[in-house]
Protein backbone atom coordinates (compact mmCIF):
# COMPACT_ATOMS: atom_id res chain seq x y z
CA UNK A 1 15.56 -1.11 32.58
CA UNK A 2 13.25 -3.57 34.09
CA UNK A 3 14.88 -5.27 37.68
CA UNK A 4 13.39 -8.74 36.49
CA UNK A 5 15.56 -8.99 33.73
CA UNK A 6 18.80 -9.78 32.95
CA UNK A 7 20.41 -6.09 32.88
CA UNK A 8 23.48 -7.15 30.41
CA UNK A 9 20.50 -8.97 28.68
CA UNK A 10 18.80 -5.73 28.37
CA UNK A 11 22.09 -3.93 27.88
CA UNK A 12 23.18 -6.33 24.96
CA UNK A 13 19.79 -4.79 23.12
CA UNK A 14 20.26 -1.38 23.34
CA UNK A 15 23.96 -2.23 21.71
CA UNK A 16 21.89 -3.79 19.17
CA UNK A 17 19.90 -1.04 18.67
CA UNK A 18 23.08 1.33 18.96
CA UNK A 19 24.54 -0.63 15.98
CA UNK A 20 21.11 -0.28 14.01
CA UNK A 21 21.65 3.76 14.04
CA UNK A 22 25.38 3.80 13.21
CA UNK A 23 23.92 1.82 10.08
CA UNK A 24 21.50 4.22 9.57
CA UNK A 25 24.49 6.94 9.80
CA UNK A 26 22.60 8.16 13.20
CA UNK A 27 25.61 9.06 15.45
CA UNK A 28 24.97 9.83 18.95
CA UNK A 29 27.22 11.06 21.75
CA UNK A 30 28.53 8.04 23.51
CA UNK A 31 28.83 9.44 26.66
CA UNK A 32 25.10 10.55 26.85
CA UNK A 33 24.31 6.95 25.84
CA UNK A 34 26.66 5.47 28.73
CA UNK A 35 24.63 7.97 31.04
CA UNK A 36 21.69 7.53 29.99
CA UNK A 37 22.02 3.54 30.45
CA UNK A 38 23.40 4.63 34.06
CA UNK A 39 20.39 6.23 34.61
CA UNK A 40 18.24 3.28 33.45
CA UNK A 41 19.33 0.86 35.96
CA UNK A 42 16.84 -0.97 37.88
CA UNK A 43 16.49 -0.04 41.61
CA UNK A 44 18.16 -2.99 42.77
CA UNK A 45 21.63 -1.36 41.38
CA UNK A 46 21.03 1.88 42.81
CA UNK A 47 24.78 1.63 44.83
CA UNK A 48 25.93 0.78 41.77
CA UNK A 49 24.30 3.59 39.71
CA UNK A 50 25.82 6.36 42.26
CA UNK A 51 29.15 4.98 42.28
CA UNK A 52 29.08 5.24 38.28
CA UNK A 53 27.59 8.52 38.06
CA UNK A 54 30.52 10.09 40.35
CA UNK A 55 33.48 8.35 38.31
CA UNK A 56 35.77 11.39 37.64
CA UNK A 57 36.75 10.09 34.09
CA UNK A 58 34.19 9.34 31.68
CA UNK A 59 33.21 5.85 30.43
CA UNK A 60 32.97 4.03 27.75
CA UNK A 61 30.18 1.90 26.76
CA UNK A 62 32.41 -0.99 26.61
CA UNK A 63 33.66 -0.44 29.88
CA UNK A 64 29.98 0.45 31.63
CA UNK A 65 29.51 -2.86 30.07
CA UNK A 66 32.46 -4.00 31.89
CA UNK A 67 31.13 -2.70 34.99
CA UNK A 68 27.95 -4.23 35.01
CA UNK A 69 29.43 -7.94 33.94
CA UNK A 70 31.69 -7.88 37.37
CA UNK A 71 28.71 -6.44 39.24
CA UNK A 72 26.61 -9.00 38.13
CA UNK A 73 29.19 -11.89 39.07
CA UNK A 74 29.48 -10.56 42.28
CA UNK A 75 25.83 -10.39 42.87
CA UNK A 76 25.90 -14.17 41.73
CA UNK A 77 28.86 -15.10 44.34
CA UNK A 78 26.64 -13.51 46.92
CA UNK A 79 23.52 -14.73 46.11
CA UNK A 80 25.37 -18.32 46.72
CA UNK A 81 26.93 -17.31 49.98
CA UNK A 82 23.34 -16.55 51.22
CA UNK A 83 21.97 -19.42 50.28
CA UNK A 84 25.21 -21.51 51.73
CA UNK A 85 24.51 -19.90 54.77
CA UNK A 86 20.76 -20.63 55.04
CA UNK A 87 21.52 -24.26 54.73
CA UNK A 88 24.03 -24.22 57.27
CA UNK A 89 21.92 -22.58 59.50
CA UNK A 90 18.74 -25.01 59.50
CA UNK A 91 16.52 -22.53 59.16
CA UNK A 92 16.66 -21.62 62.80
CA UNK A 93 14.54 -18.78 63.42
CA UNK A 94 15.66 -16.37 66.07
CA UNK A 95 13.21 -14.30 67.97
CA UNK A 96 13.74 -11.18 70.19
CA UNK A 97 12.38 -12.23 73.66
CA UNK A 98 11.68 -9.09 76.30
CA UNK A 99 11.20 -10.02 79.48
CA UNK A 100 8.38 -8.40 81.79
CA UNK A 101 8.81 -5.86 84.19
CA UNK A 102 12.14 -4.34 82.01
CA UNK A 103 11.88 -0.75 81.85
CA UNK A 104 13.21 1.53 79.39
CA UNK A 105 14.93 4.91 79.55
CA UNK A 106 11.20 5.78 77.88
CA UNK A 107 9.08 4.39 79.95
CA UNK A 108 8.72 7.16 82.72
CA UNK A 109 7.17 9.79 79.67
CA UNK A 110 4.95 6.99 78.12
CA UNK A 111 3.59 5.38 81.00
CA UNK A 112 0.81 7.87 81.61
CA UNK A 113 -2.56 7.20 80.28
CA UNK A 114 -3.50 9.40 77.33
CA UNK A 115 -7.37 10.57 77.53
CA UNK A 116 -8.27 11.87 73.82
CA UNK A 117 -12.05 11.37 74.53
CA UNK A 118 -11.98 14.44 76.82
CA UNK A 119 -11.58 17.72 75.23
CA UNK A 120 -11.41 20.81 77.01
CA UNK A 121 -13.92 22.59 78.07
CA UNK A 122 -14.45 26.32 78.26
CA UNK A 123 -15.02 28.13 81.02
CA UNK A 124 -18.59 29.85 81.35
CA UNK A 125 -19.14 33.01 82.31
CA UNK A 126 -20.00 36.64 81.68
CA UNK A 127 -18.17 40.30 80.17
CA UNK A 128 -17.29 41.99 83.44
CA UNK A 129 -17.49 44.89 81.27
CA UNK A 130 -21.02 44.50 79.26
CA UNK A 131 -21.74 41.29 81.07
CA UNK A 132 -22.85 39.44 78.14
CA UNK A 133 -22.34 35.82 78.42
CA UNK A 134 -20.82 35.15 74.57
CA UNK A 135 -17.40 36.15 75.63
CA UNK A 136 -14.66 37.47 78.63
CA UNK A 137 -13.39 40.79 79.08
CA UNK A 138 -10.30 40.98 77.35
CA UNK A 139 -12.29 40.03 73.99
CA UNK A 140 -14.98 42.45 74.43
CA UNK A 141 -15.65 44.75 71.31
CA UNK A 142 -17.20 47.62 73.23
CA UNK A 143 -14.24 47.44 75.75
CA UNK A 144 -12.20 48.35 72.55
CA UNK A 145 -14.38 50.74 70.98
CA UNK A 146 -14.27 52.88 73.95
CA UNK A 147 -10.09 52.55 73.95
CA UNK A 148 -10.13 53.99 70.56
């Protein structure tokens, strides 16, 4: 289902097309249908979907169509209350004002100055062992060769 249209809109067709196969002696399983319609619900109804989907007794396709008709009234009746209360309140915008100089339970680990330009550099120096200057000691392969 697309979340732009109407969903009993959209539901009212795939009745339609419903009715077209039991013409064409096409039965189907109505409680695949009814899930499968669950499943197809726009995003918007996703509260709606899950609360459907964990019914314990099965439904209908009369009474998912039941379902959806309150849901959509109820998204209508809210939809007014929003805009009610938008009008009521002027269209005051609130804003979130911090004050300098607060501090934060954070603000002792963050407040250090992070340095990524500097990388570490390694140490130079020589094998104490075959004092060649690629590598140290514990890394040397002769050191090893002679363990074994």
């Amino acid at each position: 289902m697309i979340d732009g249209k109407s969903v009993m809109e959209q539901l009212s067709k795939i009745d339609h097309i419903l009715n077209n196969f039991k013409q064409l002696n096409l039965n189907m399983n109505e409680s695949i249908i009814v899930s499968s319609v669950i499943d197809k619900l726009p995003p918007s109804w996703r509260d709606i979907k899950r609360n459907l989907k964990h019914k314990k007794e099965e439904l209908s396709l009369e009474d998912l169509a039941n379902h959806l008709h309150l849901e959509k009234g109820m998204r209508k009746q809210d939809e007014k209350q929003n805009a009610a209360e938008k009008e009521q309140s002027g269209h005051e915008c609130k804003i979130h004002v911090v004050e300098e100089g607060q501090k934060n339970k954070f603000s002792n680990k963050w407040s250090q100055p992070t340095n990524f330009n500097k990388f570490k550099e390694k140490k130079k120096g020589a094998c104490y062992y075959c004092e060649k200057s690629s590598h140290f000691k514990k890394n040397c392969r002769l050191l090893k060769k002679k363990d074994n």
